[in-house]
Protein backbone atom coordinates (compact mmCIF):
# COMPACT_ATOMS: atom_id res chain seq x y z
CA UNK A 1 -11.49 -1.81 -23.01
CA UNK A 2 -8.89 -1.07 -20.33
CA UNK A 3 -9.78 0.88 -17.71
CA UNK A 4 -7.34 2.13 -15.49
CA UNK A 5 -8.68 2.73 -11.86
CA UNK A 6 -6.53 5.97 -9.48
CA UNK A 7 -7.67 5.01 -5.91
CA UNK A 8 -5.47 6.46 -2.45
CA UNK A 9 -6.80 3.01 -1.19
CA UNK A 10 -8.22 0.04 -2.57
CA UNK A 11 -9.82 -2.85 0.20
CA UNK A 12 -10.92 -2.21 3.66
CA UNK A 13 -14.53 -0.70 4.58
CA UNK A 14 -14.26 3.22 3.77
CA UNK A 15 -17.45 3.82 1.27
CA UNK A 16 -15.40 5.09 -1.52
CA UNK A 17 -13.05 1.54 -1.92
CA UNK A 18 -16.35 -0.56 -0.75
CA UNK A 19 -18.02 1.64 -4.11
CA UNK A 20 -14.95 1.27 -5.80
CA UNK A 21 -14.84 -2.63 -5.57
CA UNK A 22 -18.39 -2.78 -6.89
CA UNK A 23 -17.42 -1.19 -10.01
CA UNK A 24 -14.85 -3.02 -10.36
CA UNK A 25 -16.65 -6.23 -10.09
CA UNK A 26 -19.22 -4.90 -12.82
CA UNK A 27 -17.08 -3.85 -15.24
CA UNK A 28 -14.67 -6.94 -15.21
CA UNK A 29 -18.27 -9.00 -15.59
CA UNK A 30 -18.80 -6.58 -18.96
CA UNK A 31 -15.86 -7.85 -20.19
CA UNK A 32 -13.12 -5.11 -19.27
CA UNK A 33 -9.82 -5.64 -18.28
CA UNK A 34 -9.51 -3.52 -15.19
CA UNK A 35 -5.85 -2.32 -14.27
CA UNK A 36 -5.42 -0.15 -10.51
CA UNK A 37 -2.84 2.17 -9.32
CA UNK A 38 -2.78 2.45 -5.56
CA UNK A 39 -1.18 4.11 -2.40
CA UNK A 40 -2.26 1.21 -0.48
CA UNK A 41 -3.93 -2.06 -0.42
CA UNK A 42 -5.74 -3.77 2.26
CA UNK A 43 -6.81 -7.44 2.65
CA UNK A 44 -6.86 -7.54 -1.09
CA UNK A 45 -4.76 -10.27 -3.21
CA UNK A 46 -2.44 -8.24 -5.25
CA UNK A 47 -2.29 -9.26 -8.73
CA UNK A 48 1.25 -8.01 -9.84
CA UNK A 49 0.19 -7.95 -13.37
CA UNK A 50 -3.09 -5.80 -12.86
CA UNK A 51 -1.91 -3.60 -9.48
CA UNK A 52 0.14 -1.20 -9.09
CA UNK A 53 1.52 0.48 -5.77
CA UNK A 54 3.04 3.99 -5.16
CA UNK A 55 3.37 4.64 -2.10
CA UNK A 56 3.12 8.33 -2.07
CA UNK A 57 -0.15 7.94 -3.05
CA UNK A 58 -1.13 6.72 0.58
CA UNK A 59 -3.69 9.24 2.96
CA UNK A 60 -0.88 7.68 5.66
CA UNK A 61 2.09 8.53 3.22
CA UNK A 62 4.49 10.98 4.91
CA UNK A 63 3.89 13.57 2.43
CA UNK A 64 0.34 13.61 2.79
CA UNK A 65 0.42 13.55 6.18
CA UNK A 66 2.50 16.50 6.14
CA UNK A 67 1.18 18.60 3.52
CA UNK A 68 -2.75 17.72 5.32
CA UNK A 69 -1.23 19.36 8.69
CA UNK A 70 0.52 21.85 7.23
CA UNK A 71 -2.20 23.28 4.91
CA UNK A 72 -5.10 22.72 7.46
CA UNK A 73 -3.62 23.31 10.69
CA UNK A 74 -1.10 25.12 11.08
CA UNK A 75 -1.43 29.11 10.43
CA UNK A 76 1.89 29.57 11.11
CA UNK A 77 3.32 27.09 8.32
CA UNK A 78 6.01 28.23 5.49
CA UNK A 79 3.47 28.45 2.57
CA UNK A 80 6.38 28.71 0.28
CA UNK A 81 7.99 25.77 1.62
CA UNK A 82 4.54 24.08 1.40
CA UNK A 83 3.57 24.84 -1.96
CA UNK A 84 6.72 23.54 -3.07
CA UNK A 85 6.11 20.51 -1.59
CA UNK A 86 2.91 20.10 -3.08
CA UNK A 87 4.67 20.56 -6.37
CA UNK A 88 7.29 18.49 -5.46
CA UNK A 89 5.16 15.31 -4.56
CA UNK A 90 2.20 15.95 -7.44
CA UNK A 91 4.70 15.74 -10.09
CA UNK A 92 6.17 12.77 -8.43
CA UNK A 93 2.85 11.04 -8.40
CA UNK A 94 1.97 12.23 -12.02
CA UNK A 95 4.98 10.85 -13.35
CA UNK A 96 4.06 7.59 -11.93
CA UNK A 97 0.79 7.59 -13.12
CA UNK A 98 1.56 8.19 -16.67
CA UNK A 99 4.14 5.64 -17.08
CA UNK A 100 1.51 3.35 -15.47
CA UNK A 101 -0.87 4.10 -17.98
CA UNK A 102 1.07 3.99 -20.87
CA UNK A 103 2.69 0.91 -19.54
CA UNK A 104 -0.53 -0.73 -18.97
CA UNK A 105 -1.89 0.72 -22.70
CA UNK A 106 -4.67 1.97 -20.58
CA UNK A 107 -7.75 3.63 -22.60
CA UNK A 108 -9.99 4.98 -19.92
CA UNK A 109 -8.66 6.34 -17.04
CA UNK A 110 -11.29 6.65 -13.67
CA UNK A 111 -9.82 8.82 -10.59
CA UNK A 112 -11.98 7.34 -6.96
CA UNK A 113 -12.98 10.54 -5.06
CA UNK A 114 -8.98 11.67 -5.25
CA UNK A 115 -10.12 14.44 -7.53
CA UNK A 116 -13.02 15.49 -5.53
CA UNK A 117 -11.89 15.74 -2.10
CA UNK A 118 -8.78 17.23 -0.94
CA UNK A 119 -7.79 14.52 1.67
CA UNK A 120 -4.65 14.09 -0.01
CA UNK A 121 -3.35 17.18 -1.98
CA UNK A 122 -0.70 15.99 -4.42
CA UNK A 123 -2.49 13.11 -5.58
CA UNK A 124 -5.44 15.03 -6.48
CA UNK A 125 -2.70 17.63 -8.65
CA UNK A 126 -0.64 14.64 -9.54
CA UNK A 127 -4.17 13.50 -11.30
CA UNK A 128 -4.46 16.55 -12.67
CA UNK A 129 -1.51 16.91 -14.45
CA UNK A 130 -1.45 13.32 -15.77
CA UNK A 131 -4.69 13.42 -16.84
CA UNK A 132 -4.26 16.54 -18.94
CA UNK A 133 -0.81 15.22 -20.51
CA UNK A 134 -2.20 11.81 -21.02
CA UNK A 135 -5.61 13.38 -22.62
CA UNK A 136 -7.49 10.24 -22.12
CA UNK A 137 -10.63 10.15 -21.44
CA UNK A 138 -11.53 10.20 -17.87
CA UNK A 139 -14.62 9.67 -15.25
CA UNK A 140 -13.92 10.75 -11.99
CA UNK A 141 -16.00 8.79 -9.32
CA UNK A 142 -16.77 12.33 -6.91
CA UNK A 143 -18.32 10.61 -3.24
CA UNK A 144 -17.77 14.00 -1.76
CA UNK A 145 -16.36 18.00 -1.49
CA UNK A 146 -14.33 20.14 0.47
CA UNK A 147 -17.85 22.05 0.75
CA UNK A 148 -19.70 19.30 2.07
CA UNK A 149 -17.99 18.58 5.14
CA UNK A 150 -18.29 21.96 7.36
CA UNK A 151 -14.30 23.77 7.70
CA UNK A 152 -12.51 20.80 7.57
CA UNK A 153 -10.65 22.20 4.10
CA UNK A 154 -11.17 25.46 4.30
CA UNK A 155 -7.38 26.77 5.34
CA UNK A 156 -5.86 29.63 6.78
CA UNK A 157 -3.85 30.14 4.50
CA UNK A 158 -5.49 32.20 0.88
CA UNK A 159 -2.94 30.51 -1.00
CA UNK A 160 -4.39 26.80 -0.23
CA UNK A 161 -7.80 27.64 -0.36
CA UNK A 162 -6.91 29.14 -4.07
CA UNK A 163 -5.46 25.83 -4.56
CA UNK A 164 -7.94 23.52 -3.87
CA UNK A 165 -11.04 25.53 -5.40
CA UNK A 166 -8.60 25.46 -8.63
CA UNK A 167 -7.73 21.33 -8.40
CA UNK A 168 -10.45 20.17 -6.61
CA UNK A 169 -13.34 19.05 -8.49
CA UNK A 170 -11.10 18.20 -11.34
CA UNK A 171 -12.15 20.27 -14.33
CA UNK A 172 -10.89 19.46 -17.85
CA UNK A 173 -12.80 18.97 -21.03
CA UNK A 174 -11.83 15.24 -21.17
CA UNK A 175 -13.34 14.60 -18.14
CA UNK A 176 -16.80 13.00 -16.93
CA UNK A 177 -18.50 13.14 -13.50
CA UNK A 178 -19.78 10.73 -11.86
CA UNK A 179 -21.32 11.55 -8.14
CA UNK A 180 -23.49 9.34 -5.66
CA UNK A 181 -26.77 11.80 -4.85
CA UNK A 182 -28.70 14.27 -6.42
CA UNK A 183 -27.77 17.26 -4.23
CA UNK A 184 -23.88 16.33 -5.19
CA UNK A 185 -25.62 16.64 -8.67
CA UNK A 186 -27.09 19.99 -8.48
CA UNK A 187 -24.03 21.78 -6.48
CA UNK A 188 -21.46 20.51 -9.28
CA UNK A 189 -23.56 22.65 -11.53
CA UNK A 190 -24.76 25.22 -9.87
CA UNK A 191 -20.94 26.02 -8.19
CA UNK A 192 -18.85 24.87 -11.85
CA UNK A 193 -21.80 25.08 -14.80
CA UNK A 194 -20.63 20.96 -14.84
CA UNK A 195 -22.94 18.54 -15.43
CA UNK A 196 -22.91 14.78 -14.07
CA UNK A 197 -24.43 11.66 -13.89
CA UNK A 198 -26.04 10.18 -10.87
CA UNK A 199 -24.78 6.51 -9.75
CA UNK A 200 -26.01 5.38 -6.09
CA UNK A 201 -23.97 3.15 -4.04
CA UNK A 202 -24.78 0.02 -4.75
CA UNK A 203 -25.15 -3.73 -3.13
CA UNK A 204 -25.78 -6.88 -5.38
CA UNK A 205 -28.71 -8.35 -4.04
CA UNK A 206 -28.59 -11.52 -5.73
CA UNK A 207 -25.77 -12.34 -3.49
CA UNK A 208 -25.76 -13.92 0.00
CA UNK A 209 -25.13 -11.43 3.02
CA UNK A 210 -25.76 -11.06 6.18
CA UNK A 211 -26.91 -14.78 6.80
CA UNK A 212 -25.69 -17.08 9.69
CA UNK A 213 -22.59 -19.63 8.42
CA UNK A 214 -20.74 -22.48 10.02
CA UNK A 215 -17.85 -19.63 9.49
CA UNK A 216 -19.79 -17.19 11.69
CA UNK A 217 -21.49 -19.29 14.41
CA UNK A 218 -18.80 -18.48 17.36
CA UNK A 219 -19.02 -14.88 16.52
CA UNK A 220 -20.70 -13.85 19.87
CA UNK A 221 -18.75 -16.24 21.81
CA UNK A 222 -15.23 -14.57 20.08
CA UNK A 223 -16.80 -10.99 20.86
CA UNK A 224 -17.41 -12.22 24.66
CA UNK A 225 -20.88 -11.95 24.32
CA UNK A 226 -23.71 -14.43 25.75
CA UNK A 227 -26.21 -15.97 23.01
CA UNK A 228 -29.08 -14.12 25.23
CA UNK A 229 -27.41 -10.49 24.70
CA UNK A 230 -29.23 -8.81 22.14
CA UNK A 231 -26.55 -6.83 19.83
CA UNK A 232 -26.29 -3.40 18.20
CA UNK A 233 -24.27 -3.12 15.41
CA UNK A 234 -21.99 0.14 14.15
CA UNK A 235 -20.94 -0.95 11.15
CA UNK A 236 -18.96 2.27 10.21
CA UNK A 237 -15.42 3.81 10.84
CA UNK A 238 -15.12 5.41 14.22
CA UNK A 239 -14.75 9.06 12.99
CA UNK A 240 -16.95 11.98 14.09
CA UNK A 241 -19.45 12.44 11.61
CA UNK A 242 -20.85 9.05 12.09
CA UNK A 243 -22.37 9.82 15.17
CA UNK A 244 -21.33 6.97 17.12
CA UNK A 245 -21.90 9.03 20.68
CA UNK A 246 -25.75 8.76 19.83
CA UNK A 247 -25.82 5.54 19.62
CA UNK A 248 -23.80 5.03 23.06
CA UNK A 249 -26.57 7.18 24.46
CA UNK A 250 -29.56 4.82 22.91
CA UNK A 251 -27.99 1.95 24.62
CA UNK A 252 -28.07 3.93 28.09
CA UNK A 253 -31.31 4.68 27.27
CA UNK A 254 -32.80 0.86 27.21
CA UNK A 255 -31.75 0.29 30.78
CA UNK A 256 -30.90 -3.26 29.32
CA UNK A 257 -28.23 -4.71 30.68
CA UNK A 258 -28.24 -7.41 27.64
CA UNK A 259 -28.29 -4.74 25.03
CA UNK A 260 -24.70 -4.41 23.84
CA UNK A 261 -23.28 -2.79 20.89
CA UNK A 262 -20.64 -3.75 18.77
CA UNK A 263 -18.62 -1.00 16.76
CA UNK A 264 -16.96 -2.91 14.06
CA UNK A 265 -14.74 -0.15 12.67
CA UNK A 266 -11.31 0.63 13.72
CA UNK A 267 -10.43 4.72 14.47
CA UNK A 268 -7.32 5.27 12.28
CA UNK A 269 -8.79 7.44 10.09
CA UNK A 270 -9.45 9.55 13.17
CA UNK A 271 -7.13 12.56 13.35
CA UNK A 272 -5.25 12.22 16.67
CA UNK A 273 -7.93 10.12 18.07
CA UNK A 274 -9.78 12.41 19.60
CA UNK A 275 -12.78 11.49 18.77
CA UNK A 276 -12.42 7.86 20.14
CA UNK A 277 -11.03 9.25 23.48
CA UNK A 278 -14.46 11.29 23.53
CA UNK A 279 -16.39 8.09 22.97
CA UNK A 280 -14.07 6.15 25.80
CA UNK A 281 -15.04 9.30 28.63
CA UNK A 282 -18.59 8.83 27.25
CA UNK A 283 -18.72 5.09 28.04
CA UNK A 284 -16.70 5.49 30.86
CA UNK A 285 -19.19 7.98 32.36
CA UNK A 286 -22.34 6.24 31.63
CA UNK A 287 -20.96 3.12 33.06
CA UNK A 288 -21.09 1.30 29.97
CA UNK A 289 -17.62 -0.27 29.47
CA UNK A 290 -19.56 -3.71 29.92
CA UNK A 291 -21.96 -3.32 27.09
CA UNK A 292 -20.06 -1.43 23.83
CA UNK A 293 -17.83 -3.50 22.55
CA UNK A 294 -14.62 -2.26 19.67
CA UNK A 295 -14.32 -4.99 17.72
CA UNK A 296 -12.33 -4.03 14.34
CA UNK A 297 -9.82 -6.56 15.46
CA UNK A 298 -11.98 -9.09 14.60
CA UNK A 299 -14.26 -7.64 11.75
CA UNK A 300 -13.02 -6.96 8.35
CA UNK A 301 -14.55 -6.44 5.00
CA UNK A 302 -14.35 -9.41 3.89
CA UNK A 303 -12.97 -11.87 6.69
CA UNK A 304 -9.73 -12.84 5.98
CA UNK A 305 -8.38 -15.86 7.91
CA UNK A 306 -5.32 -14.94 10.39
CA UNK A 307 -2.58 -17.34 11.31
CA UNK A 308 -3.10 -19.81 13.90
CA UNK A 309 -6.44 -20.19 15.78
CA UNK A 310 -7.04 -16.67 14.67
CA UNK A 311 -10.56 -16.07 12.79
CA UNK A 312 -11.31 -12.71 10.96
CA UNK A 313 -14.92 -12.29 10.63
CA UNK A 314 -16.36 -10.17 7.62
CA UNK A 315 -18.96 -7.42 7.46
CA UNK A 316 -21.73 -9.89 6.11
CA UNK A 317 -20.62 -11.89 9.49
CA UNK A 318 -21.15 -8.86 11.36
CA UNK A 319 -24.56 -8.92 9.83
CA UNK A 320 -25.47 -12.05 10.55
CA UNK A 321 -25.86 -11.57 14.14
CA UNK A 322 -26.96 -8.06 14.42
CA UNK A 323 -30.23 -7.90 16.00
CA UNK A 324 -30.42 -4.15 14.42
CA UNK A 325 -28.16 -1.56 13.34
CA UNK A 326 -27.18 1.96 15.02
CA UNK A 327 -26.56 4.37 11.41
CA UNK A 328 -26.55 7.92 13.18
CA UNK A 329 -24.20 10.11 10.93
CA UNK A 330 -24.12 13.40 10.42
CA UNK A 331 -22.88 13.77 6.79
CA UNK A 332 -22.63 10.68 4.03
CA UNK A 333 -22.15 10.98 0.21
CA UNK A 334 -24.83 8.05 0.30
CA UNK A 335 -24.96 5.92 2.56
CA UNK A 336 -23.24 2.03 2.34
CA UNK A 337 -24.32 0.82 5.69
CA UNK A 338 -27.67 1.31 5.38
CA UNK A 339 -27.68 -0.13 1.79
CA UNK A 340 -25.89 -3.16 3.48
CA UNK A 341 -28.76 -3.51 6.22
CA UNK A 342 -31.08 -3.55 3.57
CA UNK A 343 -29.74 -6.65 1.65
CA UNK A 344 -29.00 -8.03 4.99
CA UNK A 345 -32.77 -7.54 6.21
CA UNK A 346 -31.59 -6.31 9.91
CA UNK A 347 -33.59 -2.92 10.80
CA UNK A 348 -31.33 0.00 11.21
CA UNK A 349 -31.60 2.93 13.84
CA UNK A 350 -30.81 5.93 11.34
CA UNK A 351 -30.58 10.36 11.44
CA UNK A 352 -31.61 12.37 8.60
CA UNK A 353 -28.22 13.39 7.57
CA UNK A 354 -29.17 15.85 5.31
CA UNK A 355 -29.16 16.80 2.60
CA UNK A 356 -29.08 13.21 1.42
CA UNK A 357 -30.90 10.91 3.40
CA UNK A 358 -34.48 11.85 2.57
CA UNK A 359 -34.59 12.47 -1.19
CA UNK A 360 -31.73 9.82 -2.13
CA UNK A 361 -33.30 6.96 0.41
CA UNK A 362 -35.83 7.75 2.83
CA UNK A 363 -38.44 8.60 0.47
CA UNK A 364 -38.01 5.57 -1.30
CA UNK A 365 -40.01 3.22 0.76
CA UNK A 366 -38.43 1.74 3.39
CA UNK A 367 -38.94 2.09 6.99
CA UNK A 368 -36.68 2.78 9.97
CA UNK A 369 -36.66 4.42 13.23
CA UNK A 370 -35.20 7.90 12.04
CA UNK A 371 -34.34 10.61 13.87
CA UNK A 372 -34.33 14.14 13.16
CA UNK A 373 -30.86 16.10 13.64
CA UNK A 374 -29.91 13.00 16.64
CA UNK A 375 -32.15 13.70 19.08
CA UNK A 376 -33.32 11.18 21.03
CA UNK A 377 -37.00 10.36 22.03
CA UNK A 378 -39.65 7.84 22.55
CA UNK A 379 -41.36 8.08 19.36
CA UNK A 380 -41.38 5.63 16.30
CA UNK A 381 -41.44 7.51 12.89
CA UNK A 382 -42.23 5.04 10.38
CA UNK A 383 -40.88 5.91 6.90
């Protein structure tokens, strides 16, 4: 079969390409020829023949960036002029994507979280209208909803909110859902009488990770670190909901000068950076600037080499020399990094984000200090 993947971005360490990837992988192994259409690509080798790039299909495309500001924050935006845009762009994108797929004599069509979360609102249309005209049959890979992450995409404007509850989950008969955790599971049907089909994030764990490597032996000594420091890792984006402040504060609490942690992810995906200026005034206060180190300079997914003396190290690398692992979020669709510290053996520092943690993985088996809601105390729960 040819399957025909619509992903905003493919490489890189957000969940949804890291998921994406794995699918990928699996269904190439069954035999599939896998074709992708993409707004960008990132330390990935692009394969002309099988990839595909459209640039307005980029989160960081201009008319994203301007139709996310001007439906989300700005009451006093032009909705006519914005809604035209929308338009404008979708059809753009839809055109693009149906040529693609009829170019590429694609027979199953699978949209990555695009038509599930409003983070970019003329793909998510664009989808729509392609995949109605192109009545293939389609699975759309849903990580997460506008409901699920507080007022982020609710708008102040009727017109937009009408918009996305219309577009966004994608609803057509042709079309199959697939979403990462049960409560995802129950909302879709409760909310949209559609039903769906439960697929976890995933890690292969007949595959190496997380080990020490000639590749990875200066890692500390690249980060600045001493080989008595005992390290911390963040493995995550530096965005809010990953509750990256808590873990600042756990490392004030040990009063240990040799406890240092590492933040691996970069924070472009943080609006405006605000949220990484909080975290630099939080370090800066608690007199920490010597013990967290940034380090997505360094740390990719999966390591490329630079030019020059220049070494890239990869998440497994990160891994490798992470004595344990700070996981505090607020909100996940699942839940990679811890996943990724289970195949890696390293014991993770994790919150209940509800209202998937517990049924989808803490109640499995597995046991890590967890906190309740991010607070802070001296006691070990063992779950």
């Amino acid at each position: 079969m040819r399957i025909g993947f619509i992903i905003g971005r493919i490489g890189g360490v957000d969940g949804v390409a890291l998921e994406a990837e794995k699918w990928i992988s699996v269904l190439k192994r069954m035999g599939h020829e896998v074709f992708i259409i993409s707004g960008q690509y990132t330390e990935w080798v692009f394969d002309p023949e099988h990839d595909t790039m459209v640039p307005e299909m980029s989160f960081f495309s201009p008319e994203s960036y301007w139709g996310q500001k001007k439906a989300f924050f700005y009451p006093d935006t032009n909705i006519q002029e914005l809604l035209e845009h929308i338009d404008l762009y979708s059809r753009i994108i839809s055109e693009k994507i149906m040529t693609w797929a009829n170019d590429k004599k694609i027979d199953l069509l699978l949209s990555e979280n695009s038509s599930a979360l409003p983070s970019h609102l003329e793909l998510g249309l664009g989808i729509k209208i392609a995949v109605e005209k192109l009545g293939l049959p389609t699975i759309t890979h849903d990580h997460d909803f506008a409901w699920e992450r507080g007022d982020r995409y609710l708008s102040p404007h009727e017109e937009i909110n009408q918009f996305v509850n219309d577009t966004f989950p994608l609803r057509l008969p042709n079309v199959t859902h697939a979403v990462i955790n049960l409560h995802a599971q129950e909302t879709l049907m409760e909310k949209f009488g559609r039903s769906s089909v439960v697929v976890p994030n995933v890690m292969d764990f007949d595959m190496k990770f997380g080990e020490k490597t000639a590749k990875n032996q200066n890692l500390r000594r690249d980060l600045g670190l001493e080989e008595n420091d005992h390290l911390l890792f963040q493995i995550t984006r530096i965005v809010k909901r990953k509750g990256i402040e808590v873990a600042i504060d756990l490392v004030d609490k040990f009063k240990d000068k040799t406890i240092k942690l590492v933040i691996t992810g970069s924070y472009k995906d943080d609006a405006g950076s605000l949220y990484y200026n909080e975290l630099i005034n939080q370090i800066h206060e608690l007199k920490l600037s010597r013990q967290i180190i940034f380090s997505s300079h360094l740390i990719h997914n999966k390591g490329l080499m630079g030019n020059g003396t220049e070494r890239n190290y990869s998440l497994s690398d990160a891994y490798a020399h992470a004595d344990a692992c700070t996981y505090f979020s607020t909100y996940e669709g699942f839940g990679n990094a811890f996943v990724e510290a289970i195949l890696a053996k390293v014991p993770i520092f994790v919150n209940n984000y509800k209202p998937v943690y517990w049924p989808d993985i803490g109640s499995k088996g597995f046991k890590a200090v967890m906190l309740e809601d991010n607070i802070l105390t001296d006691e070990f729960s063992d779950y």
